[in-house]
N, C-alpha and C. Protein backbone atom coordinates (compact mmCIF):
# COMPACT_ATOMS: atom_id res chain seq x y z
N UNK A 1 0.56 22.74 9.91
CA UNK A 1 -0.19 21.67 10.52
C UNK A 1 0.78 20.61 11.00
N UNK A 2 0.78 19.90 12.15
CA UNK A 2 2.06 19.22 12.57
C UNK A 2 0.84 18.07 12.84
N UNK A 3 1.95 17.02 12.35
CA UNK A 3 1.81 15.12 12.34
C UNK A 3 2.22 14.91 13.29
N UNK A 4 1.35 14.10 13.77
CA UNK A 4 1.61 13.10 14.79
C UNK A 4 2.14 11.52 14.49
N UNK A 5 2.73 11.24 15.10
CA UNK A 5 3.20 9.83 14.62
C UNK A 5 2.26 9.17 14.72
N UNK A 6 2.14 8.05 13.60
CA UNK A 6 0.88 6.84 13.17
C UNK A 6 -0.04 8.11 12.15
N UNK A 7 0.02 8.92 11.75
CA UNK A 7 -0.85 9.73 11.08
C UNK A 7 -0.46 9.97 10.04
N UNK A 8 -1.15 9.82 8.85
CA UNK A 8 -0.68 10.07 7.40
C UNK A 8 -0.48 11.59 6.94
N UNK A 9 0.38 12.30 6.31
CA UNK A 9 0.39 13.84 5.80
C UNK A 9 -1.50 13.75 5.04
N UNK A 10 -1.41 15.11 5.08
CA UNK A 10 -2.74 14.92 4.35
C UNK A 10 -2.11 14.92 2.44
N UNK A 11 -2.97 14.75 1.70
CA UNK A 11 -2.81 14.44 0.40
C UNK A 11 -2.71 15.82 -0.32
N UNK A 12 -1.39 15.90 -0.97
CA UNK A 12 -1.23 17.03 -1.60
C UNK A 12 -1.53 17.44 -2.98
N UNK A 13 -2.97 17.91 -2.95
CA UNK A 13 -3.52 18.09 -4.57
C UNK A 13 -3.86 19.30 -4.85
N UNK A 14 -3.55 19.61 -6.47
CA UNK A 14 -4.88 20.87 -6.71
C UNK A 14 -5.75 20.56 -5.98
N UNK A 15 -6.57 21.33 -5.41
CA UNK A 15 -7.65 22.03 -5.25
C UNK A 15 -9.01 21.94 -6.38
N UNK A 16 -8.31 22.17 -7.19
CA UNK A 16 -9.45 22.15 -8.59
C UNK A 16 -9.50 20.68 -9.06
N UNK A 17 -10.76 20.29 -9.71
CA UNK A 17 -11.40 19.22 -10.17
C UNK A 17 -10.87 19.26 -11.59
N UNK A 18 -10.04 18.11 -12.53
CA UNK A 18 -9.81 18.10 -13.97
C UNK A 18 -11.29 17.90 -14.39
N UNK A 19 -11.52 18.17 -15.46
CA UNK A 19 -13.18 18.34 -16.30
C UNK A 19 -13.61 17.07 -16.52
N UNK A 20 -12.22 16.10 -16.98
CA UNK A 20 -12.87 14.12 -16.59
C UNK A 20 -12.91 14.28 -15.08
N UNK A 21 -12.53 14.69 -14.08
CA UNK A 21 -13.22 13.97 -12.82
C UNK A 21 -14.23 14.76 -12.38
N UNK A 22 -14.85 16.44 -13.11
CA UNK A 22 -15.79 16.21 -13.18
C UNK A 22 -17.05 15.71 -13.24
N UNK A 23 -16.74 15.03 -14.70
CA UNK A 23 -17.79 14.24 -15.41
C UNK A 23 -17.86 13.22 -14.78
N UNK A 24 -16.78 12.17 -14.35
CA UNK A 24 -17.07 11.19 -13.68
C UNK A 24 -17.60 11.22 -12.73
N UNK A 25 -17.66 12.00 -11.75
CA UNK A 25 -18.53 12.50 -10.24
C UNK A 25 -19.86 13.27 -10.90
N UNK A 26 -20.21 13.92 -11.48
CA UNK A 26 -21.76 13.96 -12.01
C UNK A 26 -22.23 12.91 -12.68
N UNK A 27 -21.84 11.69 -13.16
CA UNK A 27 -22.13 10.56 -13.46
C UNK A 27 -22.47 9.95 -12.34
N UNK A 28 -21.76 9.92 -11.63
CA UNK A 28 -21.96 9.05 -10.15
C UNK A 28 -23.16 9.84 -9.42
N UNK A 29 -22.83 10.78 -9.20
CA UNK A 29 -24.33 11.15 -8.44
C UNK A 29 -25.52 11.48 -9.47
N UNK A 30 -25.58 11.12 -10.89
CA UNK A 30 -26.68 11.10 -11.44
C UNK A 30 -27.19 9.37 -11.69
N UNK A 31 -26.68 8.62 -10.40
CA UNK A 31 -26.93 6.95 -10.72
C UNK A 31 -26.26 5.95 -11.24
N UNK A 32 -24.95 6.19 -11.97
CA UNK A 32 -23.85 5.39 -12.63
C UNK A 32 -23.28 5.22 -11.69
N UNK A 33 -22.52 3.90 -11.24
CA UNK A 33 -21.94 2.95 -10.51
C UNK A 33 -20.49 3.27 -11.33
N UNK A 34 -19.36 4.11 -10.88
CA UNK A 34 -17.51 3.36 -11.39
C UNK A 34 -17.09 2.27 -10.86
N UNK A 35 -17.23 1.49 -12.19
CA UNK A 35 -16.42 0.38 -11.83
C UNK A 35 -14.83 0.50 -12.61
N UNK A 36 -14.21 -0.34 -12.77
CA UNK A 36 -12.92 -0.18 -12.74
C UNK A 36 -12.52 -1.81 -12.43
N UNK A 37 -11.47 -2.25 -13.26
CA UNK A 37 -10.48 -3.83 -13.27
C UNK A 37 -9.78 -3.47 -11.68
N UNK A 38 -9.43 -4.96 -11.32
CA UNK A 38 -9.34 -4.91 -9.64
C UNK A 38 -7.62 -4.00 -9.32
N UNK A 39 -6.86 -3.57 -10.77
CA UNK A 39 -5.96 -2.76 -10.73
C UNK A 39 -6.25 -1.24 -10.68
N UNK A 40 -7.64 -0.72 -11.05
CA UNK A 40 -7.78 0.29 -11.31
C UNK A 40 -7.94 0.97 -12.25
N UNK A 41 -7.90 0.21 -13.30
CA UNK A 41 -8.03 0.58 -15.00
C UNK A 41 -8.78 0.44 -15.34
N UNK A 42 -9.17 0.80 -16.79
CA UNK A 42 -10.49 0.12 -17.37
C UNK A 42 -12.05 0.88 -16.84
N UNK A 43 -12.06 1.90 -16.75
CA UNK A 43 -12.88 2.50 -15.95
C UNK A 43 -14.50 1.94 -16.77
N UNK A 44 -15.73 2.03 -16.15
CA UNK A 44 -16.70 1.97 -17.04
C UNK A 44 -17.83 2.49 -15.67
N UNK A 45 -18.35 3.64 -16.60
CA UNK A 45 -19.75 3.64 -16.01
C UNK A 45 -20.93 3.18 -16.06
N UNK A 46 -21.67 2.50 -15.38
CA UNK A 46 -23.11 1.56 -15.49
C UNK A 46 -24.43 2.31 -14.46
N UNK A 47 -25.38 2.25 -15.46
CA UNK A 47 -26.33 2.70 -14.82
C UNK A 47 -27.31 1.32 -14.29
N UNK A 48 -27.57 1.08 -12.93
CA UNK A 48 -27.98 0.01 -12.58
C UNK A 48 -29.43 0.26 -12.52
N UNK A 49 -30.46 0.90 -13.07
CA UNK A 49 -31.76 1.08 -13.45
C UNK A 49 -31.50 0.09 -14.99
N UNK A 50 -31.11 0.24 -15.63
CA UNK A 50 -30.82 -0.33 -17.53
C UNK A 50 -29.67 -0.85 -18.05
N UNK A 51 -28.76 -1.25 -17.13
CA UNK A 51 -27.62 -1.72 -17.25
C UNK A 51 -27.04 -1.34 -18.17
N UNK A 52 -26.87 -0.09 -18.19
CA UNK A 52 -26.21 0.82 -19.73
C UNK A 52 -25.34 0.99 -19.20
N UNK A 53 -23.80 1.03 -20.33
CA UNK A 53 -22.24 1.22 -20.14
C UNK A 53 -21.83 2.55 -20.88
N UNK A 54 -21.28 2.97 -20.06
CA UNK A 54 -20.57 4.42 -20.91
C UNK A 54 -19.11 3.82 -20.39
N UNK A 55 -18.19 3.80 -21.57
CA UNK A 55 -16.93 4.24 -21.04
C UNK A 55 -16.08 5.28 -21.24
N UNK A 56 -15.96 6.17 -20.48
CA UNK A 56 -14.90 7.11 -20.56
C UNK A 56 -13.78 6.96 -21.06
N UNK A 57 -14.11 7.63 -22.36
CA UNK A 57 -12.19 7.78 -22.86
C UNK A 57 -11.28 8.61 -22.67
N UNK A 58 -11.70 9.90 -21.66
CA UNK A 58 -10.59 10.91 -21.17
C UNK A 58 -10.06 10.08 -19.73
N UNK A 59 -10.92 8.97 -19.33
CA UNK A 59 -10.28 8.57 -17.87
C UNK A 59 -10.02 7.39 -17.58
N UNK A 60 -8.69 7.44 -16.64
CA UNK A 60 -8.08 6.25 -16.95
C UNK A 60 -7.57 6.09 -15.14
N UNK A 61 -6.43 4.79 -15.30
CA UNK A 61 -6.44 4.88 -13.83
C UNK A 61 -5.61 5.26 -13.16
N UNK A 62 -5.15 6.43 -13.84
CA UNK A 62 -4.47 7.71 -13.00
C UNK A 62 -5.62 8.55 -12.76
N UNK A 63 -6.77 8.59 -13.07
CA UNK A 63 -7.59 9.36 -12.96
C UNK A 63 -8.02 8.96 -12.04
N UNK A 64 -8.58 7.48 -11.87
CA UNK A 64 -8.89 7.01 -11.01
C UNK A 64 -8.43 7.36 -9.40
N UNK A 65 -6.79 6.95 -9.51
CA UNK A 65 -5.90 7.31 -8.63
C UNK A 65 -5.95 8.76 -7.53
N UNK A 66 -5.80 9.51 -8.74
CA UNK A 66 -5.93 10.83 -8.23
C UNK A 66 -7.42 11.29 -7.37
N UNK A 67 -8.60 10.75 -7.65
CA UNK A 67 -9.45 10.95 -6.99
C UNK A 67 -9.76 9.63 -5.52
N UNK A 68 -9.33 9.32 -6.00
CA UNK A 68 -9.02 8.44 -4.63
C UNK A 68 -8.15 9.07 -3.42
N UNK A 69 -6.80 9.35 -3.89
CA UNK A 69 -6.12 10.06 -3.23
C UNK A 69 -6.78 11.81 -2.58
N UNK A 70 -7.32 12.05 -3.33
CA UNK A 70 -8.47 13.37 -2.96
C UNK A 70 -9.49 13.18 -1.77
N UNK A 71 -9.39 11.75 -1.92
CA UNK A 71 -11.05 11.05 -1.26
C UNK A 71 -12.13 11.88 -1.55
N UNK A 72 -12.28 11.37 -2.84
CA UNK A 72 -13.65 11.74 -3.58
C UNK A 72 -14.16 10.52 -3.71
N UNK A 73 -13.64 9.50 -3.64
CA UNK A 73 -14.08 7.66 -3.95
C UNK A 73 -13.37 7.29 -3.25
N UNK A 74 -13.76 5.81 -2.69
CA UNK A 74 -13.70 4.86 -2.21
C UNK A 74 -14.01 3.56 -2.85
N UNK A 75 -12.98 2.18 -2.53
CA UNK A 75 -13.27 1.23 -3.18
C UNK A 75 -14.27 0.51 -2.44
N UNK A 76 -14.99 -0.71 -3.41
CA UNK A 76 -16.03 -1.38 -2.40
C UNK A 76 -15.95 -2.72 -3.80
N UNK A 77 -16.71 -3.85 -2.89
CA UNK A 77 -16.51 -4.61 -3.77
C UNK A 77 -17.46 -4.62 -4.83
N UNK A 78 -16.87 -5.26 -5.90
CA UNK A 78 -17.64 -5.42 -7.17
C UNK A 78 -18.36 -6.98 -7.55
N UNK A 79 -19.22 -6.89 -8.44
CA UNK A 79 -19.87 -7.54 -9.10
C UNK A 79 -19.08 -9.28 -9.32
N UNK A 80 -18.24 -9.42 -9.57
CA UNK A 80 -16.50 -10.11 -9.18
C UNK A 80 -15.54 -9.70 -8.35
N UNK A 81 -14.37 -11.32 -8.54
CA UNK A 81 -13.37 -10.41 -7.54
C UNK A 81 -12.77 -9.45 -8.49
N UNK A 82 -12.73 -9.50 -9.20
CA UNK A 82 -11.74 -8.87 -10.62
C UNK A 82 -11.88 -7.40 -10.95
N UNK A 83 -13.23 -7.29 -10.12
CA UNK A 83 -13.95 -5.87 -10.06
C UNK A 83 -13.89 -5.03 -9.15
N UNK A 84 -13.75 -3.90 -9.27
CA UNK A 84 -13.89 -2.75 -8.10
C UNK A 84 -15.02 -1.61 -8.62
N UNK A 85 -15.73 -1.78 -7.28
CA UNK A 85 -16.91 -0.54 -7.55
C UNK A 85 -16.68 0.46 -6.83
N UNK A 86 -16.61 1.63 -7.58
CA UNK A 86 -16.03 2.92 -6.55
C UNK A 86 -17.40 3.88 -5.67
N UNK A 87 -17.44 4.04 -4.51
CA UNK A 87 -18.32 4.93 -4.22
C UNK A 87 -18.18 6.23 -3.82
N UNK A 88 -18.82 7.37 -3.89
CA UNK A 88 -18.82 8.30 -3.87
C UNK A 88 -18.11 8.73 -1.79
N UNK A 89 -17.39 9.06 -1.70
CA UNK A 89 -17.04 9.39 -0.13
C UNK A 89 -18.02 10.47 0.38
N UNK A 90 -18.79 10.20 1.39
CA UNK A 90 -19.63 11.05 1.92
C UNK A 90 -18.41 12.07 2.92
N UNK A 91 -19.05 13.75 2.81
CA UNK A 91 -18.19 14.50 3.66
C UNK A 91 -18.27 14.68 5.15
């Protein structure tokens, strides 16, 4: 595949989903909002029907990272500035 100048390489990942970014993406499309500290850490899932918190303890913000870089998420703003709410990238 050949780059054009001004064009980014595409992102070089497995292919396969780790079993936390699984879970975190069936969380998200079962209604939980990722939020995440405005560095990327700190992950927490919230369900905005009951304002219930799960936090994931297999994921962190390399996890984060890595699905970003996948473009499986996208940042958007949060609740604060301090906050980042991740959304699901439509294909």
């Amino acid at each position: 595949m050949e780059v054009k100048d001004g064009e980014e390489d595409p992102p070089k990942v497995s292919p396969k989903l780790t079993e936390t970014e699984q879970d975190l993406l069936s969380h998200i499309q079962d209604g939980y909002q990722l939020e995440t500290d405005s560095l990327g850490g700190n992950p927490v899932l919230r369900r905005l029907k009951n304002n219930e918190e799960i936090r994931p303890l297999s994921a962190n913000r390399n996890t984060i990272k890595a699905m970003e870089r996948r473009r499986l998420i996208s940042p958007g703003k949060g609740r604060d500035p301090l906050t980042i709410v991740w959304r699901l990238k439509k294909k």
